[in-house]
Protein backbone atom coordinates (compact mmCIF):
# COMPACT_ATOMS: atom_id res chain seq x y z
CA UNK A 1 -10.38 17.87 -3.00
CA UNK A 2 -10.73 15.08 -0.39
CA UNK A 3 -7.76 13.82 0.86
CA UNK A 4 -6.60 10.77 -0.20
CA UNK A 5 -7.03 7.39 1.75
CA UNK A 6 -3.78 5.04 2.43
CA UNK A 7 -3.55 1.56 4.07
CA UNK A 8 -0.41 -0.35 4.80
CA UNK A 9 -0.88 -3.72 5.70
CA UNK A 10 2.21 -5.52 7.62
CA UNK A 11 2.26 -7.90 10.03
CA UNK A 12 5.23 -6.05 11.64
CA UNK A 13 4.39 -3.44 13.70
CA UNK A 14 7.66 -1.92 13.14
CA UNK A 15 7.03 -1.53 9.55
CA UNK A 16 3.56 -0.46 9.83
CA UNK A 17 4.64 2.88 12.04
CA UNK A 18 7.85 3.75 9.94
CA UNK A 19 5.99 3.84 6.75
CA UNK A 20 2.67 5.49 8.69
CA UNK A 21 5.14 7.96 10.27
CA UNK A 22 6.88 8.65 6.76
CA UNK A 23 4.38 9.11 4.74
CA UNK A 24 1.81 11.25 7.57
CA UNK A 25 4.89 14.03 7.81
CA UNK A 26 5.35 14.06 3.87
CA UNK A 27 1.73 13.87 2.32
CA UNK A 28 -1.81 15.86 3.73
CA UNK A 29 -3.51 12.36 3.54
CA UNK A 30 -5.32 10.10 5.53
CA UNK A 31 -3.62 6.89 6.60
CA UNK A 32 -4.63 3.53 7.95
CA UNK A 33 -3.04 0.35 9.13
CA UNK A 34 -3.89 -3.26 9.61
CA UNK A 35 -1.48 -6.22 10.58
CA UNK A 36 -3.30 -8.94 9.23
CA UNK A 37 -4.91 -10.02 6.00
CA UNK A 38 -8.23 -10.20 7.67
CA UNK A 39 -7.90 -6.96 9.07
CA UNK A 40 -7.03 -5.18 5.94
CA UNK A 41 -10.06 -7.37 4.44
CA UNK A 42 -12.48 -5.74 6.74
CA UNK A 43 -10.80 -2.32 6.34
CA UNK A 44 -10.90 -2.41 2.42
CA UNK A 45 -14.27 -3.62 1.87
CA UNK A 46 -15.54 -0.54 5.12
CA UNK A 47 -13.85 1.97 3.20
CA UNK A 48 -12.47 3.32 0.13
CA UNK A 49 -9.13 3.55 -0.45
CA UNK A 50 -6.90 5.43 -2.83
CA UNK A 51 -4.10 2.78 -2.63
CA UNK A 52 -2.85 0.24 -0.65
CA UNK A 53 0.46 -1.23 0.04
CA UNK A 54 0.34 -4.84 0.98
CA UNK A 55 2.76 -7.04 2.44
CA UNK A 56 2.42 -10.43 0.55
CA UNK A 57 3.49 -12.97 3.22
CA UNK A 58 1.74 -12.56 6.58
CA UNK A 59 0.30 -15.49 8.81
CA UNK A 60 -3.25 -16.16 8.38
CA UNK A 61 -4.36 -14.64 4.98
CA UNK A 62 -1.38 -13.69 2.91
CA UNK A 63 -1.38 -10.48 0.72
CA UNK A 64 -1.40 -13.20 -2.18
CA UNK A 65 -5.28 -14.09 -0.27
CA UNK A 66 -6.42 -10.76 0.18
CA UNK A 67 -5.88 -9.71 -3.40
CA UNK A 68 -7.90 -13.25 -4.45
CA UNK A 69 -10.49 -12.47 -2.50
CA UNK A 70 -10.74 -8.50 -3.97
CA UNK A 71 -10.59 -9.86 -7.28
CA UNK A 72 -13.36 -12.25 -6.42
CA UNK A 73 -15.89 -9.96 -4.79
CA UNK A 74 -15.05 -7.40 -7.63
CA UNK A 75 -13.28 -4.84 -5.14
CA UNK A 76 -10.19 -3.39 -7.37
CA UNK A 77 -8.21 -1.12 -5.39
CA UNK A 78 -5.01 0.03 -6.64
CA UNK A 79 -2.74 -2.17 -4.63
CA UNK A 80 1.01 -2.13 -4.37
CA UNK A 81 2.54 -5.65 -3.23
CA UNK A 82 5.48 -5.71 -0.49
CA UNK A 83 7.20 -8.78 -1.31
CA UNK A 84 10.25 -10.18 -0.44
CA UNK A 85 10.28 -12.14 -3.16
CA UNK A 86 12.69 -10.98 -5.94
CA UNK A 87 11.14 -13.54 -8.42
CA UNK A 88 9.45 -12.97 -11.84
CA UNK A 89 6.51 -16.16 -11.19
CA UNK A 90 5.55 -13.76 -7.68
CA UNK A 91 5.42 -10.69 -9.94
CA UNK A 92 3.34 -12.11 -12.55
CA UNK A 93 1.07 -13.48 -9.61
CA UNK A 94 0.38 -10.87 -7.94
CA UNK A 95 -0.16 -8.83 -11.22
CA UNK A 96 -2.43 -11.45 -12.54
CA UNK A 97 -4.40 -11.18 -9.61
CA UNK A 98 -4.82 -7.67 -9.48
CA UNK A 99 -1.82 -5.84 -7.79
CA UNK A 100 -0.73 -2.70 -10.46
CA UNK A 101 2.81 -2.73 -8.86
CA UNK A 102 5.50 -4.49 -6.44
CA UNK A 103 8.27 -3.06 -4.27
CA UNK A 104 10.89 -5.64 -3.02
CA UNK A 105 11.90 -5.80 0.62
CA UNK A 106 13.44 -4.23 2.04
CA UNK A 107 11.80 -0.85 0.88
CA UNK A 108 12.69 2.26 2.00
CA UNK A 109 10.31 5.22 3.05
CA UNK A 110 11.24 7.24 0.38
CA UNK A 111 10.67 4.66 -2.34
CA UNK A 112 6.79 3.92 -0.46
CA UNK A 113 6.83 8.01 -0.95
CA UNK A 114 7.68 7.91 -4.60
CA UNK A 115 5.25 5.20 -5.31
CA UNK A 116 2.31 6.75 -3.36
CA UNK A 117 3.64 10.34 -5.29
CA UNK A 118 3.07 8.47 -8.64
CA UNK A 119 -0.44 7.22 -8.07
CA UNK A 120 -2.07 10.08 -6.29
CA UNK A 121 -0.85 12.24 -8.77
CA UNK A 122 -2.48 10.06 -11.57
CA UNK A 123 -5.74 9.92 -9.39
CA UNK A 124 -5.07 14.13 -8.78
CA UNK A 125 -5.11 13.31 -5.06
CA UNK A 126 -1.35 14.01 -4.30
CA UNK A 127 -1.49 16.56 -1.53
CA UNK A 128 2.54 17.22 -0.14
CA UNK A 129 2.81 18.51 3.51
CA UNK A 130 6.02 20.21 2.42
CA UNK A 131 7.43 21.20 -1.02
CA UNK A 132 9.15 18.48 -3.05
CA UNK A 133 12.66 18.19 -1.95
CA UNK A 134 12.39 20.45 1.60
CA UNK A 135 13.43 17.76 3.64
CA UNK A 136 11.42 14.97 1.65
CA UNK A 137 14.50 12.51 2.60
């Protein structure tokens, strides 16, 4: 089985190596970052990925821009939006353009865990470093 591809795509660095850190000592998986939307745009269209978490506002291209533009060249990663936004119009955006989830800020690493859990394991690409519940928090 190949492992499975991550990005995270933050414009805060800080974010960007928690959740890389968290999710490297927990899953056998490949992960990726970018801090821009135009980063993550080259990233996504060099390379497949098995799921992406996505920060929604960033300067420059916003999550909201990079999933437009997906949906527009017909790339349709699963995509998890980072939002925080706690309203029901930014849901129903970003799931009408193409996100199949959102996680409200803040997030912890064990939620991003959970989430990336439940979609590997639907794609049969969940690979744990360590057995469920050894030290998983």
């Amino acid at each position: 089985m190949n492992k499975a591809k991550i990005l995270i795509v933050d414009d805060e660095k800080e974010v960007l190596e928690h959740f890389s850190h968290h999710l490297n000592r927990l899953l056998d998986c490949q992960i990726d970052m970018a801090a821009t939307g135009e980063e993550a745009l080259k990233k996504i269209k060099a390379d497949n990925f098995d799921l992406i978490f996505l920060d929604i506002k960033m300067p420059g291209l916003s999550g909201l821009d990079v999933l437009r533009r997906l949906k527009t060249d017909n790339i349709l990663p699963d995509v998890i939006v980072m939002t925080g936004y706690d309203s029901r119009q930014v849901a129903k955006e970003v799931l009408e353009v193409g996100a199949i989830g959102y996680l409200i800020k803040p997030i912890l690493a064990e939620t991003l865990y959970e989430k990336a859990k439940e979609i590997l394991t639907k794609k049969n690409k969940y690979q744990p470093k360590i057995r469920d519940g050894a030290g998983a928090g």
